[in-house]
N, C-alpha and C. Protein backbone atom coordinates (compact mmCIF):
# COMPACT_ATOMS: atom_id res chain seq x y z
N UNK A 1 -72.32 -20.86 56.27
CA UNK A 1 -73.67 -21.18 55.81
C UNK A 1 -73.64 -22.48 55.00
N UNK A 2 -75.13 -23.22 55.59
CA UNK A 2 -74.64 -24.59 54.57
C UNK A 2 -74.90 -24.40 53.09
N UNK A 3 -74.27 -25.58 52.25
CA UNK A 3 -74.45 -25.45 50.55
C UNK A 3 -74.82 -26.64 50.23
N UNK A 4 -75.97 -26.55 49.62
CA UNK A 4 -76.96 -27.71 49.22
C UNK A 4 -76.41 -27.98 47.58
N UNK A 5 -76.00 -29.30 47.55
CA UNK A 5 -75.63 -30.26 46.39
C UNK A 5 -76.49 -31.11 45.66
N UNK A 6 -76.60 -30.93 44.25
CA UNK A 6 -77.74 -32.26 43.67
C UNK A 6 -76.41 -33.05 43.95
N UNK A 7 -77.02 -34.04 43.61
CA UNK A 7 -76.41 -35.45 43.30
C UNK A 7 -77.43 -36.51 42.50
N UNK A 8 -76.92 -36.48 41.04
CA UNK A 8 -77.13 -37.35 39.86
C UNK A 8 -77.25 -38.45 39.75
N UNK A 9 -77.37 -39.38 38.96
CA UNK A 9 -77.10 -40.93 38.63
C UNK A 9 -76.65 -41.69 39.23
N UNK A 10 -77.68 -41.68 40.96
CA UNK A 10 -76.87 -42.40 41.94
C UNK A 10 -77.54 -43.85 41.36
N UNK A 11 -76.98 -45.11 42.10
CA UNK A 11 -77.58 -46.17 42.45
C UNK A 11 -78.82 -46.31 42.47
N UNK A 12 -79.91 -47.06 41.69
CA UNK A 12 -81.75 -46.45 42.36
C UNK A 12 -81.45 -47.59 43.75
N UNK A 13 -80.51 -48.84 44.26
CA UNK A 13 -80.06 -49.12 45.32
C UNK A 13 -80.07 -48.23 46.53
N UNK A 14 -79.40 -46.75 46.72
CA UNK A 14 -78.93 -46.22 47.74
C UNK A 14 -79.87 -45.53 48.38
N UNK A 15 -79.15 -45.69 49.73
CA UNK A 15 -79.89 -45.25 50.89
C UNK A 15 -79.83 -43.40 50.96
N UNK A 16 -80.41 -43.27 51.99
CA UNK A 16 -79.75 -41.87 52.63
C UNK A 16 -78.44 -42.23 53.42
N UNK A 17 -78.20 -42.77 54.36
CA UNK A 17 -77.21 -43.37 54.89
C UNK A 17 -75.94 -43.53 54.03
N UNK A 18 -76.16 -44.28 52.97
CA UNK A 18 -74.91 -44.38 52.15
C UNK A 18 -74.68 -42.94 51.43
N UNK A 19 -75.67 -42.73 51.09
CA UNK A 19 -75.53 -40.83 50.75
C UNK A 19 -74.44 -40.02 51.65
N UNK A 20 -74.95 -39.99 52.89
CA UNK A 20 -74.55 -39.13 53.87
C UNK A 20 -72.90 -39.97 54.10
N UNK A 21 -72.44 -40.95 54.17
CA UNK A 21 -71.47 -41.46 54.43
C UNK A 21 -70.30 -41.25 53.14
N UNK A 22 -70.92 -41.35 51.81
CA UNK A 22 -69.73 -40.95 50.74
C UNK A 22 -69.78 -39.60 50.58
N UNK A 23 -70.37 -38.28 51.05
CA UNK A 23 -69.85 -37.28 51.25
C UNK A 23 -69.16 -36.59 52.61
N UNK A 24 -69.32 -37.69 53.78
CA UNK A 24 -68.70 -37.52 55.34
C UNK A 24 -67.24 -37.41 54.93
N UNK A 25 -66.67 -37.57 54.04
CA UNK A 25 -64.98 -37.77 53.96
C UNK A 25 -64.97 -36.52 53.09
N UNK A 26 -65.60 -35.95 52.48
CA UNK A 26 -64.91 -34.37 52.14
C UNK A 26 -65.56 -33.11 53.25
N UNK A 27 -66.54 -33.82 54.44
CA UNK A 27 -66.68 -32.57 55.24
C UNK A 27 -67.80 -33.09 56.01
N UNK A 28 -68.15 -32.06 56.97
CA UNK A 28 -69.75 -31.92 57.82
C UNK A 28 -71.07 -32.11 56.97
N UNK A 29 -71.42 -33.29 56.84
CA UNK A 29 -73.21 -33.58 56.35
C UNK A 29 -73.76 -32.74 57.27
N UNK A 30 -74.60 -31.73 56.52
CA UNK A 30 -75.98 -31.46 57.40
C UNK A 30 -76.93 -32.29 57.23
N UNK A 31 -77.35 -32.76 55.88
CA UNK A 31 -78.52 -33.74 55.44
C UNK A 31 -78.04 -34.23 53.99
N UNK A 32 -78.74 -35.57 53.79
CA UNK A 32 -78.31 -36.60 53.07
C UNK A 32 -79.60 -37.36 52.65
N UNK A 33 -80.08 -37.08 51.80
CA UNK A 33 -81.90 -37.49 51.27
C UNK A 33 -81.80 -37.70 50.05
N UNK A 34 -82.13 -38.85 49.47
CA UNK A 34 -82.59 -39.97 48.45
C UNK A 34 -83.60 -39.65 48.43
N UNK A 35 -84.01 -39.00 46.68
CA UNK A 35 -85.78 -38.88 46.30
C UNK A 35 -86.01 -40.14 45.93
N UNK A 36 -87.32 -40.07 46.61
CA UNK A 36 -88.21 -41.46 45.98
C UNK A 36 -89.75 -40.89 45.08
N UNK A 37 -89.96 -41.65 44.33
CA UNK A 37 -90.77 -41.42 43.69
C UNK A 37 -92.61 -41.76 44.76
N UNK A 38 -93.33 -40.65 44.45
CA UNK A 38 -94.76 -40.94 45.78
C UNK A 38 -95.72 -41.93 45.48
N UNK A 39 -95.74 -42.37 44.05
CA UNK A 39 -96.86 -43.42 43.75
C UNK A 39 -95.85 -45.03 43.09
N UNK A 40 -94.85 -44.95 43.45
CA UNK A 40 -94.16 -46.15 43.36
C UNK A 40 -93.37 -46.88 44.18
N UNK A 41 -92.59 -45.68 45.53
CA UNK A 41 -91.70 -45.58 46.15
C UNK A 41 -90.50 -46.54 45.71
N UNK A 42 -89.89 -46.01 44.72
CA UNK A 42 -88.60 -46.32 44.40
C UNK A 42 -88.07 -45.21 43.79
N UNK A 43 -86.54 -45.13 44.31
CA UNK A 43 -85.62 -44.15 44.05
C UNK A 43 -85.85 -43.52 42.66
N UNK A 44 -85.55 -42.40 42.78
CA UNK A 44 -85.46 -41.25 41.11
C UNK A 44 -84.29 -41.50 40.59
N UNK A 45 -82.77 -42.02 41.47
CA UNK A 45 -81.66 -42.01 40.56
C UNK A 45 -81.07 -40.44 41.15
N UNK A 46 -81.47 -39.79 42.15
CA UNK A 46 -81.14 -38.44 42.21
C UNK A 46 -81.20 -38.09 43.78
N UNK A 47 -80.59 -37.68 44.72
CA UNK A 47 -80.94 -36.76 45.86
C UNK A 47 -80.06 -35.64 46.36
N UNK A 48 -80.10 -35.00 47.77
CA UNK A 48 -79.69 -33.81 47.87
C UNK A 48 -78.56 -33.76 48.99
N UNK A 49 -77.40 -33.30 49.01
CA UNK A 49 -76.49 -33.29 50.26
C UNK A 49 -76.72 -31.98 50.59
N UNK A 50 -76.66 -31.74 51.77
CA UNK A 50 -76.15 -30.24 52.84
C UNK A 50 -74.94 -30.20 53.36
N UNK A 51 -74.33 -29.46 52.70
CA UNK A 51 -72.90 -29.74 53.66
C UNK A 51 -72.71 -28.33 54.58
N UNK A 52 -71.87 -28.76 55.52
CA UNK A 52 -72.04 -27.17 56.32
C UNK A 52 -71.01 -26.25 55.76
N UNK A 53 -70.18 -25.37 54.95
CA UNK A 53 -69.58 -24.75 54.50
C UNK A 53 -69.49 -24.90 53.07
N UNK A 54 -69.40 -23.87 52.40
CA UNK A 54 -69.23 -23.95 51.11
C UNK A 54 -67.87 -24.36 50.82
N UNK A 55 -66.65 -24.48 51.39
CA UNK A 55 -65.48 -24.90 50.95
C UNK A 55 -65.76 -26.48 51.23
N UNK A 56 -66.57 -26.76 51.97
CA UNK A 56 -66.43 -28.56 52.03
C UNK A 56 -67.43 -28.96 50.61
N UNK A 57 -68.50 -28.06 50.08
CA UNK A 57 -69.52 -28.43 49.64
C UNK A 57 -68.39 -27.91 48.19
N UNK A 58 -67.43 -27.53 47.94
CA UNK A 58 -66.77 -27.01 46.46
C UNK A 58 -65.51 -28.23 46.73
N UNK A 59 -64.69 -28.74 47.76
CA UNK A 59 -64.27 -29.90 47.88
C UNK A 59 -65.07 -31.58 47.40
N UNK A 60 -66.47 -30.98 47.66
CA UNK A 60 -67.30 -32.83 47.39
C UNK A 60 -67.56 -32.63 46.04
N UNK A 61 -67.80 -31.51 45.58
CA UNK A 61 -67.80 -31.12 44.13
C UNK A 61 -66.79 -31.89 42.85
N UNK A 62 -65.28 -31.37 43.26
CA UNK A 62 -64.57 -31.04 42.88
C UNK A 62 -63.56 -32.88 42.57
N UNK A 63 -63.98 -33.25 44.10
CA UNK A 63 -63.58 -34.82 44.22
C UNK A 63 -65.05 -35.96 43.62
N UNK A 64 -66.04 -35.71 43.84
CA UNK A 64 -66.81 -36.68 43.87
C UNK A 64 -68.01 -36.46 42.12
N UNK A 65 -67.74 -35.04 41.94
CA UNK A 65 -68.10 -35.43 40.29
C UNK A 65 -67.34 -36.19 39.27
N UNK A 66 -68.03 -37.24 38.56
CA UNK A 66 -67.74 -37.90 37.70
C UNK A 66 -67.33 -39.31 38.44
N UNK A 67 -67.06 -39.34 39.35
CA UNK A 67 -66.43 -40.93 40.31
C UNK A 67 -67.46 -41.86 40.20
N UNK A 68 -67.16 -42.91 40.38
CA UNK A 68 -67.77 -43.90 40.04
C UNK A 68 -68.50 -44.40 41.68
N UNK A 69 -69.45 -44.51 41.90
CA UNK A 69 -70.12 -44.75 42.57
C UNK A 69 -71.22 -45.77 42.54
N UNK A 70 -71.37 -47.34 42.90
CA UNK A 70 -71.88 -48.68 42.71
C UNK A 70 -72.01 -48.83 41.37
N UNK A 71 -71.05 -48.63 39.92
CA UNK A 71 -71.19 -48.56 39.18
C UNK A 71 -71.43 -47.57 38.18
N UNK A 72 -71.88 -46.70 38.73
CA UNK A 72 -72.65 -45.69 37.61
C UNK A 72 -71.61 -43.93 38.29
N UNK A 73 -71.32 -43.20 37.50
CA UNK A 73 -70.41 -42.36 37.21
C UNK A 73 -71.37 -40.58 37.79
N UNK A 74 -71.06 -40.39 39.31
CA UNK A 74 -72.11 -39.55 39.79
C UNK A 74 -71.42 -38.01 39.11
N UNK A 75 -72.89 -37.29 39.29
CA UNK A 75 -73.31 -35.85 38.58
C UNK A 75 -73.55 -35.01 40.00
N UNK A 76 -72.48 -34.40 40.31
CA UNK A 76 -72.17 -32.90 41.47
C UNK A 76 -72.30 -31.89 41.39
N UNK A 77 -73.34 -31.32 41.63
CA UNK A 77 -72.91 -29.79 41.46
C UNK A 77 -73.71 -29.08 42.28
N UNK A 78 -73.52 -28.26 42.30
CA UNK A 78 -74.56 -27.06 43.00
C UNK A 78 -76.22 -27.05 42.98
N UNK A 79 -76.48 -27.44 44.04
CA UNK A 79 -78.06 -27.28 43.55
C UNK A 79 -78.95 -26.09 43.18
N UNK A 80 -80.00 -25.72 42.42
CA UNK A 80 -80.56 -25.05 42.21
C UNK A 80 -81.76 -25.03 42.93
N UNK A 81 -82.34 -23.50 42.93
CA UNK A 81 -83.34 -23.16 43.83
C UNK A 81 -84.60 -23.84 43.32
N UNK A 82 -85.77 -24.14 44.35
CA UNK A 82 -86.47 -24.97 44.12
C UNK A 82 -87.47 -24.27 42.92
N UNK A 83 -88.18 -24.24 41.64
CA UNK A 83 -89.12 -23.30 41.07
C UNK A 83 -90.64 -23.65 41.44
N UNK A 84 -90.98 -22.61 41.62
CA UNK A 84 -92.67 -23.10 41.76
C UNK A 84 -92.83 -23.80 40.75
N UNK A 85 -94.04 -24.90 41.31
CA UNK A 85 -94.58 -25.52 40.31
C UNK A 85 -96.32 -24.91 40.34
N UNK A 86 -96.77 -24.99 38.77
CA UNK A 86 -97.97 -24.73 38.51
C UNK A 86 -99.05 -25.14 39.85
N UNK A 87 -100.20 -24.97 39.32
CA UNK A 87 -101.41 -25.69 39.69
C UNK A 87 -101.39 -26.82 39.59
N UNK A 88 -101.69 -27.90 40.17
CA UNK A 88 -101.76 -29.53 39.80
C UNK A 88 -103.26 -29.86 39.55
N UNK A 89 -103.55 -30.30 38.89
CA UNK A 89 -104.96 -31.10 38.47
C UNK A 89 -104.62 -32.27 38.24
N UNK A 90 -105.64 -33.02 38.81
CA UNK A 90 -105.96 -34.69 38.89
C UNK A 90 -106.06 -35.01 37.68
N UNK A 91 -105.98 -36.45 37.57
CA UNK A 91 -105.96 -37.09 35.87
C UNK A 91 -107.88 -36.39 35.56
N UNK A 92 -108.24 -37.01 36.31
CA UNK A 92 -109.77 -36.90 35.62
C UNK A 92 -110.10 -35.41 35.23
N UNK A 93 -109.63 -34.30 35.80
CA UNK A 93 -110.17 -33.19 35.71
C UNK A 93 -109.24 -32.60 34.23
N UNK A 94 -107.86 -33.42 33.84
CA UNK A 94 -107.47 -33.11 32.88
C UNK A 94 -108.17 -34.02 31.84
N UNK A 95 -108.76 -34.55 31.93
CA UNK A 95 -109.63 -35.29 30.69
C UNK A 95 -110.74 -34.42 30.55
N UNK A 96 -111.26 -34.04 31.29
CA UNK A 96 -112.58 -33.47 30.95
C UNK A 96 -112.64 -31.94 30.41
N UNK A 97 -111.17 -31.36 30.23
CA UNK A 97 -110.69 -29.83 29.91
C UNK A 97 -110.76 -30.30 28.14
């Protein structure tokens, strides 16, 4: 079963591509996605690997937390389940509460 990885303090530079390629050497990418932010579109600094087995996904762990990656020192670990988020209200409708 696959095991879904955050990945921290990437590059706001990196692709998905480069994502998916520095975890291809500890195992099988299922998916490799760079968040972008929706009203700026530039990177969060953060996205998600799939790897297909949990021994490849406790190998990218184990090698690729703390390594230095285009400078900046990446954050591995296990991802957490997604939590609901509230209700969303628009700016205007929160002004007028």
């Amino acid at each position: 079963m696959a095991k879904k990885l955050f990945i921290g303090s990437l590059p706001y530079s990196t692709t998905d591509d480069e994502l998916e390629a520095l975890f291809a050497a500890e195992g099988t990418v299922v998916s490799a996605k760079v968040i972008f932010d929706r009203e700026t579109g530039r990177s969060k600094g953060f996205g998600f690997v799939e790897m297909e087995s949990d021994d490849e996904a406790k190998a990218a762990i184990e090698k690729l937390n703390g390594s230095d990656f285009g400078g900046r020192s990446l954050v591995v670990n296990e991802a957490r389940p997604q939590q609901p988020r509230g209700e969303r209200r628009s700016f205007s409708e929160s002004r007028e509460n």
